[in-house]
Structures are given as structure tokens and as C-alpha cells.
C-alpha atoms as a PDB file:
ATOM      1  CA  UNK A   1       0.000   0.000   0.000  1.00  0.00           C
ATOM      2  CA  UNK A   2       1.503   3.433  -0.979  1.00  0.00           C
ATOM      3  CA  UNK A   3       0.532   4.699   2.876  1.00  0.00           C
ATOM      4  CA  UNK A   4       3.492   2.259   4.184  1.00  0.00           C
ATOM      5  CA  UNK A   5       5.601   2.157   1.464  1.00  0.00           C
ATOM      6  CA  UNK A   6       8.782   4.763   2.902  1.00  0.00           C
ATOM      7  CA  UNK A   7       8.303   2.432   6.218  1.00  0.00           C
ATOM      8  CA  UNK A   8       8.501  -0.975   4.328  1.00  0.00           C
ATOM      9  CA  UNK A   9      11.541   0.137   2.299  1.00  0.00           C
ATOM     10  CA  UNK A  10      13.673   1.867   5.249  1.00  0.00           C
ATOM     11  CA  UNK A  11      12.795  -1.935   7.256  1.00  0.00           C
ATOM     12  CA  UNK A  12      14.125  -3.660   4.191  1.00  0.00           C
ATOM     13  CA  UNK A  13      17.058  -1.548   4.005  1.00  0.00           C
ATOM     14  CA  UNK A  14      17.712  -1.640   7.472  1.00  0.00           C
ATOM     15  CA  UNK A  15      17.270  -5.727   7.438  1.00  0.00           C
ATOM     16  CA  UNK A  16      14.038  -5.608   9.796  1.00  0.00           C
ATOM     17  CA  UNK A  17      11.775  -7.890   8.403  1.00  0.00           C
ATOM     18  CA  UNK A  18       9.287  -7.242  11.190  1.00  0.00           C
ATOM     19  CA  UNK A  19       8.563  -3.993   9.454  1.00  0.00           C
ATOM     20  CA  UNK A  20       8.153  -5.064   5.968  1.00  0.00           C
ATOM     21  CA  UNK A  21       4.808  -6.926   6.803  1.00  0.00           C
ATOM     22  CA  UNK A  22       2.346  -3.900   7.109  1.00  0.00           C
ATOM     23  CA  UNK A  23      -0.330  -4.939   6.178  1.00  0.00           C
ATOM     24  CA  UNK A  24      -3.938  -3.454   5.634  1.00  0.00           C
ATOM     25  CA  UNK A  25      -6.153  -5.870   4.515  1.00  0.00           C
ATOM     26  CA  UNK A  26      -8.001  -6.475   1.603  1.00  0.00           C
ATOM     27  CA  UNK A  27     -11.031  -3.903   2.537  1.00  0.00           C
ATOM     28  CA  UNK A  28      -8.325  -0.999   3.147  1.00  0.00           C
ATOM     29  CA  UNK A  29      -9.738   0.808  -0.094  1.00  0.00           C
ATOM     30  CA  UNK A  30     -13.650   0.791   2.211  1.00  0.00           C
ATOM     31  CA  UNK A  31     -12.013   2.499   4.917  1.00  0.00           C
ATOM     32  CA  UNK A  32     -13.681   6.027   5.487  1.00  0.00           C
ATOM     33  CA  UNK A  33     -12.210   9.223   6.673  1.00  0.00           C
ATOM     34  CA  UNK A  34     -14.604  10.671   8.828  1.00  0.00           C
ATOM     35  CA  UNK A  35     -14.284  12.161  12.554  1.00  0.00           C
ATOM     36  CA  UNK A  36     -14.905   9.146  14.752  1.00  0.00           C
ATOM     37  CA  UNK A  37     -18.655   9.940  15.541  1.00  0.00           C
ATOM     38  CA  UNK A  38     -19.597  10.019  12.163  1.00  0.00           C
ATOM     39  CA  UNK A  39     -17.868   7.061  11.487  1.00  0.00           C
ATOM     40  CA  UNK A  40     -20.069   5.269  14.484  1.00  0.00           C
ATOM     41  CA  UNK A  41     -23.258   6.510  13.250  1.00  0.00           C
ATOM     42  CA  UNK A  42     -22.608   5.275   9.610  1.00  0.00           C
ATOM     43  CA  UNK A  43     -21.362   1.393  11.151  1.00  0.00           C
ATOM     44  CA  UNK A  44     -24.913   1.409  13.119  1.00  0.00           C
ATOM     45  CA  UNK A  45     -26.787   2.514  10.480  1.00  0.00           C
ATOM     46  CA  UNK A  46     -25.254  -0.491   7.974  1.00  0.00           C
ATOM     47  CA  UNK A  47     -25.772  -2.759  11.058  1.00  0.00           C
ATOM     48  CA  UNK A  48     -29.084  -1.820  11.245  1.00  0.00           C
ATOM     49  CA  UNK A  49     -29.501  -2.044   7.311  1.00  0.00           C
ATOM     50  CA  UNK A  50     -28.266  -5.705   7.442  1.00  0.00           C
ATOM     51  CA  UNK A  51     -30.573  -7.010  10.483  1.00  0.00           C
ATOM     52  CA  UNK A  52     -33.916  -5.556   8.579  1.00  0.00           C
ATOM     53  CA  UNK A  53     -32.473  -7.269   5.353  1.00  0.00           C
ATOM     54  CA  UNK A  54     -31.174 -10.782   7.125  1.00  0.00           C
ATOM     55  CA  UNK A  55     -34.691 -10.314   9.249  1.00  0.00           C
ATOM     56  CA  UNK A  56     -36.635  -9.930   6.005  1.00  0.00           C
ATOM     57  CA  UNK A  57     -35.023 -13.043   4.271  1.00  0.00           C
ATOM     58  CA  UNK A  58     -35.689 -15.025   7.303  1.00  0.00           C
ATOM     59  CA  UNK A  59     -39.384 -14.091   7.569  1.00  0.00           C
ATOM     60  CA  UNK A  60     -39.492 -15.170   3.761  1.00  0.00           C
ATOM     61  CA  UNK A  61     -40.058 -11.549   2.614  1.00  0.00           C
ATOM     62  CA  UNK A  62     -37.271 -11.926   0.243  1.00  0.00           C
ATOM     63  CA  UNK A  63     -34.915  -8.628  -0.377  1.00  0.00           C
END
């Protein structure tokens, strides 16, 4: 990832391989900047999106 890349290449340089695994993930790219409330509000409101939707498919609703 271009975020740790000046870290992972001074640990290679410097022979510390502990620093040359950084990693982010596979979702890194879904990561949102937003101040840390916002980010809250937006998890429960996705949270709440997938109950109705699981709670819909379960009832036999469909969705």
C-alpha cells in the first residue's frame, strides 16, 4: 500500500523484516475518513440495514 511504502523500504534496508509486513487488509480501499462519531453513526446505520435485510429473508419476505 503506498501509505506504508517509505516504512517498508527503510525496514528492508535496514534488514528488519518485522517492518516489511504492514499490512492493511483487503477492505483498506472501504475504509472512510470521517471524525470518529460520524464514522459510528454510519457502522450502526449499515448494522441496522443488514438485520432488517437478514430479518426480512428469514421471515421469507425476500430482499
Amino acid at each position: 500500500h503506498h501509505l506504508t511504502k517509505p516504512v517498508r523500504q527503510a525496514a528492508a534496508a535496514a534488514g528488519d523484516p518485522g517492518g516489511m509486513a504492514l499490512w492493511a487488509g483487503q477492505g483498506h480501499r472501504c475504509a472512510l475518513d470521517l471524525p470518529a462519531g460520524q464514522l459510528v453513526e454510519h457502522l450502526a446505520d449499515q448494522a441496522a440495514q443488514a438485520l432488517a435485510h437478514a430479518s426480512r429473508r428469514l421471515s421469507g419476505a425476500g430482499g
